[in-house]
C-alpha atoms as a PDB file:
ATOM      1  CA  UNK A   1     -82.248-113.185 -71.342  1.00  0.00           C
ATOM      2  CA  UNK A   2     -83.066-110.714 -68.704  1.00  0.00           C
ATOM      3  CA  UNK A   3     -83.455-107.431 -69.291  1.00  0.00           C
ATOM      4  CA  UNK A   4     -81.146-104.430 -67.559  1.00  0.00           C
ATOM      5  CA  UNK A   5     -82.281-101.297 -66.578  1.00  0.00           C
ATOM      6  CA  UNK A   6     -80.827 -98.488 -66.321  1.00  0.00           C
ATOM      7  CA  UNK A   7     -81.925 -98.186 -62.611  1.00  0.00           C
ATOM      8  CA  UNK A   8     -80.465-101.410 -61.445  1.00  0.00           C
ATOM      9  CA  UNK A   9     -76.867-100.508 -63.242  1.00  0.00           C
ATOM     10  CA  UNK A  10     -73.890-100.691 -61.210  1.00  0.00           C
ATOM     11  CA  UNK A  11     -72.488 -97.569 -60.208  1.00  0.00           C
ATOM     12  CA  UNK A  12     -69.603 -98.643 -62.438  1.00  0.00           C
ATOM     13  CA  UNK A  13     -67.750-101.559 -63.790  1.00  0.00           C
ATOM     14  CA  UNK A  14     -64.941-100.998 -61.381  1.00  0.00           C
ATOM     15  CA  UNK A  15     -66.554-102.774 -58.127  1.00  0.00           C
ATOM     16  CA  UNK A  16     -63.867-101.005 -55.814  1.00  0.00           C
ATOM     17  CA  UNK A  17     -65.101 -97.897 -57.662  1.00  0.00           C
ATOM     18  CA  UNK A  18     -68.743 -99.136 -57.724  1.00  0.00           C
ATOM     19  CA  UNK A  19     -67.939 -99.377 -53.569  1.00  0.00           C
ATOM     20  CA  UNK A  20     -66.251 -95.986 -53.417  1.00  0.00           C
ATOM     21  CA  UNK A  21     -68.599 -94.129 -55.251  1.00  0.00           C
ATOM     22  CA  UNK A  22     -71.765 -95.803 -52.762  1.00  0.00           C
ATOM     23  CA  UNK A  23     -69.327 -95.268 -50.161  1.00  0.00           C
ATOM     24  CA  UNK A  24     -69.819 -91.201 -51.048  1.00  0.00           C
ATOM     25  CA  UNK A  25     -73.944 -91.569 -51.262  1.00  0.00           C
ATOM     26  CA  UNK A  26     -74.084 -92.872 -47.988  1.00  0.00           C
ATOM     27  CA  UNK A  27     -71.874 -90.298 -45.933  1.00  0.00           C
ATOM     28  CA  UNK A  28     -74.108 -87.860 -47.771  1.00  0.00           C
ATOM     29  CA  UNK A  29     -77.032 -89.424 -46.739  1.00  0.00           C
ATOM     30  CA  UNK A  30     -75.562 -89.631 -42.787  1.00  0.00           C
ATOM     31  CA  UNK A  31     -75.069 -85.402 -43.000  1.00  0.00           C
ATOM     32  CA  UNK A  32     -78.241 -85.004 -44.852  1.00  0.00           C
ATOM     33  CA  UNK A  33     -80.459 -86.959 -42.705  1.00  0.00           C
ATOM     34  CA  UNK A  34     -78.559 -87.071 -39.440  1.00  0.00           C
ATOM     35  CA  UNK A  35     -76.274 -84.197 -39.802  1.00  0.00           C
ATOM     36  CA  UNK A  36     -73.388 -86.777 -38.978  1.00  0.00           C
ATOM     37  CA  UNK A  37     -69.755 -86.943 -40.398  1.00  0.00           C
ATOM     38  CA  UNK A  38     -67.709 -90.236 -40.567  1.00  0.00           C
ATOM     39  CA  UNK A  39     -64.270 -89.388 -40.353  1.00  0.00           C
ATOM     40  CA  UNK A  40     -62.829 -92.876 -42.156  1.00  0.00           C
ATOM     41  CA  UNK A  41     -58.997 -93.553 -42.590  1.00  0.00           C
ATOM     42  CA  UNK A  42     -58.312 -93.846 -46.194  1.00  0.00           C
ATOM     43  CA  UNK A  43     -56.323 -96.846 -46.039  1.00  0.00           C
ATOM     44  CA  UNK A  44     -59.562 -98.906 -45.060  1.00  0.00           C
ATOM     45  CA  UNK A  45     -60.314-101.350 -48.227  1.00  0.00           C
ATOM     46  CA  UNK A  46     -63.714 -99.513 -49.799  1.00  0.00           C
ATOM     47  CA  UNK A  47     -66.204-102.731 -49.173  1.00  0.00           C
ATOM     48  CA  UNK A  48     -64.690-102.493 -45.047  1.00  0.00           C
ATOM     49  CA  UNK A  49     -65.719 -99.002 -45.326  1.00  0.00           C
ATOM     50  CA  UNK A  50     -69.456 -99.800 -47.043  1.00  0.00           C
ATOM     51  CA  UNK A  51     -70.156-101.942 -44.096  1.00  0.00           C
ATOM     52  CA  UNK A  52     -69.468-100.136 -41.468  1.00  0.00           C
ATOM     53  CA  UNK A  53     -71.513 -96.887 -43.240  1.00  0.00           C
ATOM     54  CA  UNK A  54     -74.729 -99.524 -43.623  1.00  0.00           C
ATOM     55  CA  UNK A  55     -73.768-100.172 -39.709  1.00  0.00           C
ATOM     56  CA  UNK A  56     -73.768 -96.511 -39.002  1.00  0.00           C
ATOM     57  CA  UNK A  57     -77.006 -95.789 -40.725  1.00  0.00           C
ATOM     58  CA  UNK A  58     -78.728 -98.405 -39.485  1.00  0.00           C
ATOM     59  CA  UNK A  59     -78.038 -97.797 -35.787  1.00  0.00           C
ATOM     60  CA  UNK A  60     -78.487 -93.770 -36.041  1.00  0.00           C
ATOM     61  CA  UNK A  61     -82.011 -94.544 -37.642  1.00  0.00           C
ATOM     62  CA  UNK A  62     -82.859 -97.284 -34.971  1.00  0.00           C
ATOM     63  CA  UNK A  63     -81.600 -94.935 -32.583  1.00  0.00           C
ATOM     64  CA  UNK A  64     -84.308 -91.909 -33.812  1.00  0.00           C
ATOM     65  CA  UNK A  65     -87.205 -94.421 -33.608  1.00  0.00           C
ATOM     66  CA  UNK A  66     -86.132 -96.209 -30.082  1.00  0.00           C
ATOM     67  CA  UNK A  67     -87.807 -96.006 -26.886  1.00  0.00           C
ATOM     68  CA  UNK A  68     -86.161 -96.078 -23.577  1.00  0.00           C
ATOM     69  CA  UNK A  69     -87.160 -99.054 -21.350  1.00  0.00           C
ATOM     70  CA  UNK A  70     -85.796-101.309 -18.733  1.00  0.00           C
ATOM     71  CA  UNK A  71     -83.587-104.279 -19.589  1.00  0.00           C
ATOM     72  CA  UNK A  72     -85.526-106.391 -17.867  1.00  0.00           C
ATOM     73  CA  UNK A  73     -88.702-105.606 -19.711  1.00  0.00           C
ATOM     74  CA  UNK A  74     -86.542-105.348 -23.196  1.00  0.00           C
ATOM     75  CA  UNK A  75     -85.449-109.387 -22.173  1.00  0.00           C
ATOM     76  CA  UNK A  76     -89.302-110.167 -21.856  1.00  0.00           C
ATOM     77  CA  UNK A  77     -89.758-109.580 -18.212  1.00  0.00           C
ATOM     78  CA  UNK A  78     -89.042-113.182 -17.519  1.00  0.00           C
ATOM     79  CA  UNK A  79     -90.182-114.823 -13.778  1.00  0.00           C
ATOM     80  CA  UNK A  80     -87.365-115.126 -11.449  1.00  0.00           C
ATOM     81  CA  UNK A  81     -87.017-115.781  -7.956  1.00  0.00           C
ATOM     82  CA  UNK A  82     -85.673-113.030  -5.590  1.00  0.00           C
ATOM     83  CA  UNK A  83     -81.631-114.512  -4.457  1.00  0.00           C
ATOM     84  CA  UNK A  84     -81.736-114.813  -0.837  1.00  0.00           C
ATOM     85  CA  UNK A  85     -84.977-117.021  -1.886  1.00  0.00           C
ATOM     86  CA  UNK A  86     -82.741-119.510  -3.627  1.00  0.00           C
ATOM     87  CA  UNK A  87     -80.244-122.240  -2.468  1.00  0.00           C
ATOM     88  CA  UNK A  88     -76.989-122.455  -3.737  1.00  0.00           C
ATOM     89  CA  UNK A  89     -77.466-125.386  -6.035  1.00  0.00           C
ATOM     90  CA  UNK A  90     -80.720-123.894  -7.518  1.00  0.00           C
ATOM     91  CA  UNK A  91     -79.309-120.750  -7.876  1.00  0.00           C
ATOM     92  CA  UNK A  92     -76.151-122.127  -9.921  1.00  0.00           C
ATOM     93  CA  UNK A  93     -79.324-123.218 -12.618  1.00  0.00           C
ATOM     94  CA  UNK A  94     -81.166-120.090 -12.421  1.00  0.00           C
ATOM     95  CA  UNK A  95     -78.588-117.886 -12.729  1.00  0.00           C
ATOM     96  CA  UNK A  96     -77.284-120.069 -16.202  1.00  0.00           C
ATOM     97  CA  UNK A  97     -81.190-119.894 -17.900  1.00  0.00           C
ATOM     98  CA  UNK A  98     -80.776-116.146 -16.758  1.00  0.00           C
ATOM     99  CA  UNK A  99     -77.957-115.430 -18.578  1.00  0.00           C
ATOM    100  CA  UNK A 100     -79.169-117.646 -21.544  1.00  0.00           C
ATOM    101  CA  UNK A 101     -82.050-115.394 -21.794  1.00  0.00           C
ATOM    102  CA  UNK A 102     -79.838-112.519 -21.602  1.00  0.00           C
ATOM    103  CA  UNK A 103     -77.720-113.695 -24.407  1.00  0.00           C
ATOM    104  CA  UNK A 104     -80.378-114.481 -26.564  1.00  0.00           C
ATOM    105  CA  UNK A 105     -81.708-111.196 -26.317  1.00  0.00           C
ATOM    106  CA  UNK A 106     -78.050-109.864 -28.259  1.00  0.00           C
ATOM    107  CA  UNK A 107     -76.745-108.428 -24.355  1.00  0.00           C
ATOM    108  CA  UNK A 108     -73.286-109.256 -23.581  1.00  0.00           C
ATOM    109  CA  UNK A 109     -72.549-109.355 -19.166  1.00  0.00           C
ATOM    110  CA  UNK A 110     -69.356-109.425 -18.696  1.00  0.00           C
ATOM    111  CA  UNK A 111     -67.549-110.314 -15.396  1.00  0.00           C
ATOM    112  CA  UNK A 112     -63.899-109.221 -15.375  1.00  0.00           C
ATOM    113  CA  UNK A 113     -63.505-110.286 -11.861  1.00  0.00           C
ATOM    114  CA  UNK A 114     -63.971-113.608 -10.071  1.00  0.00           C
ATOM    115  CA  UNK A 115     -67.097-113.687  -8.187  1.00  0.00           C
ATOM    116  CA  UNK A 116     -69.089-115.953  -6.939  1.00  0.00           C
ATOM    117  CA  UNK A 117     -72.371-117.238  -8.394  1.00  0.00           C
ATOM    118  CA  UNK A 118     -74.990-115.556  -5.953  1.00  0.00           C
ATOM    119  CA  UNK A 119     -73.055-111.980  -6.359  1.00  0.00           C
ATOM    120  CA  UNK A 120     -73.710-112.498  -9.961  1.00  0.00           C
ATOM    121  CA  UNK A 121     -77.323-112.918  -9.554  1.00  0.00           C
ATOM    122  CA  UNK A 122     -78.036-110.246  -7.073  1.00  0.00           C
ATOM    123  CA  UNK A 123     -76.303-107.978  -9.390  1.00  0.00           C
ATOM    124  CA  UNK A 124     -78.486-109.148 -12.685  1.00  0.00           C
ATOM    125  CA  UNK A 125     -81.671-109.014 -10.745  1.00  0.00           C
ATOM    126  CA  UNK A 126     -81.858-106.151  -8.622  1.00  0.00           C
ATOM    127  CA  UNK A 127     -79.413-103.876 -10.631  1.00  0.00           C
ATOM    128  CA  UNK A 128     -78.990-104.545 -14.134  1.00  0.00           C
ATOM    129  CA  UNK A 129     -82.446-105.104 -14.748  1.00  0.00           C
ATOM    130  CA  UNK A 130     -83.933-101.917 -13.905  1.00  0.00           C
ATOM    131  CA  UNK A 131     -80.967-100.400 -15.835  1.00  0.00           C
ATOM    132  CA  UNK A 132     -82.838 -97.969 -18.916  1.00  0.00           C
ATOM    133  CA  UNK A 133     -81.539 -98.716 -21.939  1.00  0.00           C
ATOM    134  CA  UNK A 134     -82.698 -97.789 -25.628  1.00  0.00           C
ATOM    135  CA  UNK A 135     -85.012-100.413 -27.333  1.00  0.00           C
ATOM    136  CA  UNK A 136     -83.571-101.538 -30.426  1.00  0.00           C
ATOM    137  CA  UNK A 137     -82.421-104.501 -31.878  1.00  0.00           C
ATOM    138  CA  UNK A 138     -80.101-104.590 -34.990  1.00  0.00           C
ATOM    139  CA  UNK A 139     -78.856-107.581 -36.386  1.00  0.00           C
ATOM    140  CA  UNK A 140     -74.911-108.810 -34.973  1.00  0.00           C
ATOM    141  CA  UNK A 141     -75.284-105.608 -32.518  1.00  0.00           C
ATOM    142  CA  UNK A 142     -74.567-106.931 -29.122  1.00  0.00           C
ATOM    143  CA  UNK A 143     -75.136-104.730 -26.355  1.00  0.00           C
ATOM    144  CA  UNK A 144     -72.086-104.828 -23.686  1.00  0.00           C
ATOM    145  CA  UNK A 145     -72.533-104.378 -19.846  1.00  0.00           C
ATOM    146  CA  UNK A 146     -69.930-104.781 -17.626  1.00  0.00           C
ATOM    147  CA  UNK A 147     -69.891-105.648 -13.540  1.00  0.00           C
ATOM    148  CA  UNK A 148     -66.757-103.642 -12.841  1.00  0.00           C
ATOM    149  CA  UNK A 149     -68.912-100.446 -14.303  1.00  0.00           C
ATOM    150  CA  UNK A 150     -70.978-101.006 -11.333  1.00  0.00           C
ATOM    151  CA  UNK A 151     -68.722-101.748  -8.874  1.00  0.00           C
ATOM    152  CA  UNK A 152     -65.369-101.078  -9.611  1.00  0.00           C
ATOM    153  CA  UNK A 153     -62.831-103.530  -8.898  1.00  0.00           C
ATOM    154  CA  UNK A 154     -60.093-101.331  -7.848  1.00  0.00           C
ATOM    155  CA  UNK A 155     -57.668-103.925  -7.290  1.00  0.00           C
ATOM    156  CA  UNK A 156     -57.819-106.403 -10.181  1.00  0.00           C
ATOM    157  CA  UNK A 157     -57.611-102.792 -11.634  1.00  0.00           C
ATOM    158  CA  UNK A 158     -54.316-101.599 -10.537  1.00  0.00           C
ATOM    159  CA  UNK A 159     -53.138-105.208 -10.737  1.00  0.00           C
ATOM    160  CA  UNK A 160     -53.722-105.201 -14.547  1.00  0.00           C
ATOM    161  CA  UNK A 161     -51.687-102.028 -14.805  1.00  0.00           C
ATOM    162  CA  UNK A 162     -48.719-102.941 -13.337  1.00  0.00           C
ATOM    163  CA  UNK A 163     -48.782-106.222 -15.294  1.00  0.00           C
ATOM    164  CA  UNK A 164     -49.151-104.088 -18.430  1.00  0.00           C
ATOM    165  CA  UNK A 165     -46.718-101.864 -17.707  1.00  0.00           C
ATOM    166  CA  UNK A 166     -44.312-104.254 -16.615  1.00  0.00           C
ATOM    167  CA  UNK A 167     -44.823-106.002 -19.867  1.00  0.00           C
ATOM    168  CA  UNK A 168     -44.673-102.776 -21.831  1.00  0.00           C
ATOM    169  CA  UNK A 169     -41.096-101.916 -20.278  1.00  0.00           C
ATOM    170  CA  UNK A 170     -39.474-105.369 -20.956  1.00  0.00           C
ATOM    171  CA  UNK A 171     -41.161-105.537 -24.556  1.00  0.00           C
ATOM    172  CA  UNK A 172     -39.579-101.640 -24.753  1.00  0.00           C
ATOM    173  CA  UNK A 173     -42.951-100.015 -25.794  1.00  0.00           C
ATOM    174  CA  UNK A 174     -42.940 -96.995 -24.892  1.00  0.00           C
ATOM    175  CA  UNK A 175     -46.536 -95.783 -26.836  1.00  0.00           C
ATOM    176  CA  UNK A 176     -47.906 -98.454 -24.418  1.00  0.00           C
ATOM    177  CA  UNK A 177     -45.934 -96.905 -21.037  1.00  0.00           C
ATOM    178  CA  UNK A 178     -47.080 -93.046 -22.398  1.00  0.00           C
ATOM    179  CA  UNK A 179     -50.781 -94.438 -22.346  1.00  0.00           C
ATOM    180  CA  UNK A 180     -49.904 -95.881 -18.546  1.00  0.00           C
ATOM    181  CA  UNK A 181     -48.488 -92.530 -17.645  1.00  0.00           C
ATOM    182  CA  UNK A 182     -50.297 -89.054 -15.485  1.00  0.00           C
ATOM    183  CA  UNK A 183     -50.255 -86.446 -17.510  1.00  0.00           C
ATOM    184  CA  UNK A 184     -46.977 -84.916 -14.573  1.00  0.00           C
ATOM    185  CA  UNK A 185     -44.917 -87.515 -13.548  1.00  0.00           C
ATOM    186  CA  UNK A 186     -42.863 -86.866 -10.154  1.00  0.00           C
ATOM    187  CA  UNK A 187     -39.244 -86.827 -10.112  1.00  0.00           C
ATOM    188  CA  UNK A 188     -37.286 -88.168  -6.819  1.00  0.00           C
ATOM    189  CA  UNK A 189     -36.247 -84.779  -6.374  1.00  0.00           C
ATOM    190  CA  UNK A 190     -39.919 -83.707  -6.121  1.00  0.00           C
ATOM    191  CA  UNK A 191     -40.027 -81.213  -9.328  1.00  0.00           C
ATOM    192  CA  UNK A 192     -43.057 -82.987 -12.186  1.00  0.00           C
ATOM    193  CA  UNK A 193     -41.997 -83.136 -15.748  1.00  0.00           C
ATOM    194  CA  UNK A 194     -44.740 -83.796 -18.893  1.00  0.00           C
ATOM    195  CA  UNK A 195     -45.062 -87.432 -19.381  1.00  0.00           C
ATOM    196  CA  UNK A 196     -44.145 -86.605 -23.106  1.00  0.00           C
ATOM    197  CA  UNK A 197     -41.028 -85.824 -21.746  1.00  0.00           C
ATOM    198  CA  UNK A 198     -40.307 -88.635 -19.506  1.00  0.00           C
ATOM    199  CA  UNK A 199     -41.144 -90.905 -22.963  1.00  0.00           C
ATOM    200  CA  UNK A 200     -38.416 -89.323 -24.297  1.00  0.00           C
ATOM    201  CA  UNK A 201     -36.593 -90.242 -21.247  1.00  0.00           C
ATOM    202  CA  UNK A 202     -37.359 -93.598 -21.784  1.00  0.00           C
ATOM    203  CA  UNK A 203     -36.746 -93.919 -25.184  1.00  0.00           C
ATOM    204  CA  UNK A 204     -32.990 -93.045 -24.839  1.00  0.00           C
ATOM    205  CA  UNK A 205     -32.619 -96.119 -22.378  1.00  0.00           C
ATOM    206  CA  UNK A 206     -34.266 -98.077 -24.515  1.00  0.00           C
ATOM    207  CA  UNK A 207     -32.296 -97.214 -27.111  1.00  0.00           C
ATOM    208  CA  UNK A 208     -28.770 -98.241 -24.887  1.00  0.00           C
ATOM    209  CA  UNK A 209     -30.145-101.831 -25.443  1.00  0.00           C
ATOM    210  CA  UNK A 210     -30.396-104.161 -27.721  1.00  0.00           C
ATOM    211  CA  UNK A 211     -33.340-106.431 -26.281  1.00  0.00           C
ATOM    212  CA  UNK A 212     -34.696-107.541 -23.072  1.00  0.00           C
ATOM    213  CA  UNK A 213     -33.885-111.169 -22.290  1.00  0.00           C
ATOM    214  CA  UNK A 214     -34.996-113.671 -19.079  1.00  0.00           C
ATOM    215  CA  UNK A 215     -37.549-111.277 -17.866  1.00  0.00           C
ATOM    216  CA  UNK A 216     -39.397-112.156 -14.558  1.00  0.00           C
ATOM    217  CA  UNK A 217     -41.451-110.214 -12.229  1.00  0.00           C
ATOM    218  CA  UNK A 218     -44.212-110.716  -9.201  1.00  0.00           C
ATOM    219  CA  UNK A 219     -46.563-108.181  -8.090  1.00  0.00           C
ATOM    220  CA  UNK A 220     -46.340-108.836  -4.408  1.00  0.00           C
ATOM    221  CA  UNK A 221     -48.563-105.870  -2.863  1.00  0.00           C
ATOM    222  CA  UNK A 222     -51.243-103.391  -3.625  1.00  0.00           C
ATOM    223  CA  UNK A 223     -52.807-101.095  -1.643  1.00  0.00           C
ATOM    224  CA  UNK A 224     -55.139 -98.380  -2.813  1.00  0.00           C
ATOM    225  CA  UNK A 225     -57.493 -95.384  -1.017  1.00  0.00           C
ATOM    226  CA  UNK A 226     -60.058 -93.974  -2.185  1.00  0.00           C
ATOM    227  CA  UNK A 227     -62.507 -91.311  -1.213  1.00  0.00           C
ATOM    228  CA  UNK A 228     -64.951 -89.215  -3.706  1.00  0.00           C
ATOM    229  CA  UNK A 229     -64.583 -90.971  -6.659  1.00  0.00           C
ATOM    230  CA  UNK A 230     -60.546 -90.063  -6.041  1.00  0.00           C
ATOM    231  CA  UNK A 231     -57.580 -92.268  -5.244  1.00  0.00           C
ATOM    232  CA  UNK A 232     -54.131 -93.182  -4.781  1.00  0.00           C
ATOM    233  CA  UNK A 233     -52.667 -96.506  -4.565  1.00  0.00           C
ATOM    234  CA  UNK A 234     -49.274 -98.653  -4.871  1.00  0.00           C
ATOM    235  CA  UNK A 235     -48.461-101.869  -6.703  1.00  0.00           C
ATOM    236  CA  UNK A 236     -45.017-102.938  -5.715  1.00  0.00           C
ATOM    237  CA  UNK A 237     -42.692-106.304  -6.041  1.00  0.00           C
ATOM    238  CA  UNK A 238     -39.700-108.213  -7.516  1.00  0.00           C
ATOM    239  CA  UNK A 239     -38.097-107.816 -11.249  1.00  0.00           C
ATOM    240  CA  UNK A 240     -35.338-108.711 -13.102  1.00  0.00           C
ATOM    241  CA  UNK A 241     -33.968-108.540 -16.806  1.00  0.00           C
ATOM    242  CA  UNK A 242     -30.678-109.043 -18.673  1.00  0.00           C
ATOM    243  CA  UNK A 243     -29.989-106.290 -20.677  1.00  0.00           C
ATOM    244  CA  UNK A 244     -27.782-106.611 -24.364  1.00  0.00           C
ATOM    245  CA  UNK A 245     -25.868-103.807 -26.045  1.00  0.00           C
ATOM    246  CA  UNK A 246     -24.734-103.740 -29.571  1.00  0.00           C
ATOM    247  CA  UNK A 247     -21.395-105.015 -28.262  1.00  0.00           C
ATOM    248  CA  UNK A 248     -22.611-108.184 -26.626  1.00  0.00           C
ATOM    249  CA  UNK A 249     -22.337-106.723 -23.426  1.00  0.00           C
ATOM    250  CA  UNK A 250     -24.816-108.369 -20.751  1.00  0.00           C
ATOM    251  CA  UNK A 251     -25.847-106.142 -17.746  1.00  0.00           C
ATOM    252  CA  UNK A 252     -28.395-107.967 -15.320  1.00  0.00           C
ATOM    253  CA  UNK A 253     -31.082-105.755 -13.618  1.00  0.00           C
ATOM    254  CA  UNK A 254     -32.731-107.120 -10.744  1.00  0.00           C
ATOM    255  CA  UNK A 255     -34.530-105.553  -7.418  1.00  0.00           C
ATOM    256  CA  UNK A 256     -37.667-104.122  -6.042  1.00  0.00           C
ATOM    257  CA  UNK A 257     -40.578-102.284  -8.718  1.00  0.00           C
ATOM    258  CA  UNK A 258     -42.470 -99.773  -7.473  1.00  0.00           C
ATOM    259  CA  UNK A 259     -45.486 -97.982  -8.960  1.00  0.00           C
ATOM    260  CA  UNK A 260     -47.874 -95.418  -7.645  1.00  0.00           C
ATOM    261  CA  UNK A 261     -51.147 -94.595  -9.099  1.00  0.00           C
ATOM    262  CA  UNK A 262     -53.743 -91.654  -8.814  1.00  0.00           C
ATOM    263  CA  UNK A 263     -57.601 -92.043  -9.867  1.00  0.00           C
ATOM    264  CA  UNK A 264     -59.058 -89.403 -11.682  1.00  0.00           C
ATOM    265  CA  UNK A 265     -62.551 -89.969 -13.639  1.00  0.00           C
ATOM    266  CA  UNK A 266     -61.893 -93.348 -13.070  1.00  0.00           C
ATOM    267  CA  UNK A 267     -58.808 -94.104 -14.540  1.00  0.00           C
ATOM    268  CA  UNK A 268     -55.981 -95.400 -12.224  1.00  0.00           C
ATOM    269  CA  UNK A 269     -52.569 -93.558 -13.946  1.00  0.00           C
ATOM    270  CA  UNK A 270     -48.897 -93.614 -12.438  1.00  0.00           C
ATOM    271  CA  UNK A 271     -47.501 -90.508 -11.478  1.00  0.00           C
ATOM    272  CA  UNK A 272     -44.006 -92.100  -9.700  1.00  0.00           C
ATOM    273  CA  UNK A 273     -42.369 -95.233 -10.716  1.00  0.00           C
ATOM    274  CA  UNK A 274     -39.405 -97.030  -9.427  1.00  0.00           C
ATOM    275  CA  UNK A 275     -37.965 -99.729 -11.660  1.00  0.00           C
ATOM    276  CA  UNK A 276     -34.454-101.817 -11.755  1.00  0.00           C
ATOM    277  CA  UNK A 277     -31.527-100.267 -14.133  1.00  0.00           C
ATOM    278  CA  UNK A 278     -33.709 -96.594 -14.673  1.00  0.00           C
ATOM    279  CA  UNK A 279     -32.620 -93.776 -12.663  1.00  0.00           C
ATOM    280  CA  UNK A 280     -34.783 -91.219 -14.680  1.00  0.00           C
ATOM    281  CA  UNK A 281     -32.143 -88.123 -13.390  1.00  0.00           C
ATOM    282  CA  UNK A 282     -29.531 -89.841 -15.711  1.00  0.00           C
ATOM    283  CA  UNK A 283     -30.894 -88.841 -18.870  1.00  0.00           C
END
């Protein structure tokens, strides 16, 4: 029979103790060593919680011995052939053993937008690879770059934000619409209220209702201007909703949306809205 030690011991019988108690050692030795705090929610399951400590640790200490470098030289500095060199067809193949290479090397590109394939190229050879990153590698960490952090796709932007905020207002969510919202939010009389307040607004016509039923909507335009890293833009088109009550009554909503957005540190919020059945100077 083996032999136990008193060094190889659990912490105690109790593994969600055993777990807990580890749990403790290790934000210690995050403060100690790194003079970091992990502020955890204490409804996260103690073994969820071990993990993601080990994770911690083991990136802050990766971090500490990590030197910068290019991505390009961090992939290998693998031959390729400069894109306006390249045919279409042969670029299709060059760009998928890129991005193969890429992969295998635990970096994540992500396009968010449709582009086409020679777009995608120029961008991984002549920007992304002379982007500095740290060099370290840490097993199941995937590094994520995204295109649109690059070049910023204003309009697929905007587009997504209507479509989420349309979808927030027939779902009734209004955490979701206070997360769309500008901090002011313009009244058609011209005076701004707190978006806190306008949420409140909101959640009183919600309330009127029962549920949302048939919903249908099109974004139809969008238009956007920007200048300085600072914007405004529109997103406008067709919606309509039937709207219950607690005493069966139906009232149908239906007519033009409206939204209008400002960019600040790049994030597109809506400071106006128009939408069928609200008049915000009801409530």
């Amino acid at each position: 029979m083996k032999k136990i030690s008193e060094n190889n011991l659990p912490l105690s019988y109790d593994p969600d103790e055993n777990k807990r108690m580890e749990n403790e050692l290790l934000q210690l030795k995050l403060k100690a060593e790194l003079g970091l705090e992990a502020h955890i929610s204490a409804n996260i399951p103690p073994s969820v919680e071990n993990i993601f400590l080990k994770n911690m640790l083991a990136f802050e200490e990766g971090l500490l011995r990590a030197k910068e470098t290019s991505i390009y030289e961090l992939i290998g500095k693998p031959y390729f052939m400069a894109e306006n060199a390249i045919d279409d067809h042969f670029l299709e193949i060059e760009l998928k053993k890129l991005m193969e290479l890429i992969n295998q090397n635990q970096i994540a590109i992500d396009f968010l937008g449709d582009y086409d394939n020679r777009t995608k190229y120029k961008f991984l050879t002549e920007e992304l690879f002379e982007e500095q990153v740290m060099n370290m590698h840490l097993p199941n960490m995937i590094m994520h770059c995204i295109y649109e952090d690059f070049h910023p796709n204003h309009k697929m932007d905007i587009k997504q934000k209507t479509e989420k905020f349309i979808s927030s207002w027939f779902r009734k969510k209004k955490e979701n619409l206070l997360f769309s919202l500008a901090d002011e939010v313009i009244l058609p009389d011209g005076n701004m209220l707190k978006k806190e307040k306008i949420i409140n607004k909101l959640a009183n016509y919600f309330d009127a209702y029962t549920s949302f039923e048939n919903e249908y909507y099109s974004v139809d335009d969008i238009n956007f201007e920007v200048k300085d890293d600072m914007g405004l833009a529109y997103a406008e088109g067709r919606m309509k909703y039937i709207a219950l009550t607690e005493d069966l009554s139906v009232l149908k909503f239906e007519g033009s949306f409206k939204l209008y957005f400002t960019l600040e540190y790049d994030w597109w919020s809506i400071y106006f809205f128009i939408i069928p059945g609200f008049d915000i100077s009801d409530f």
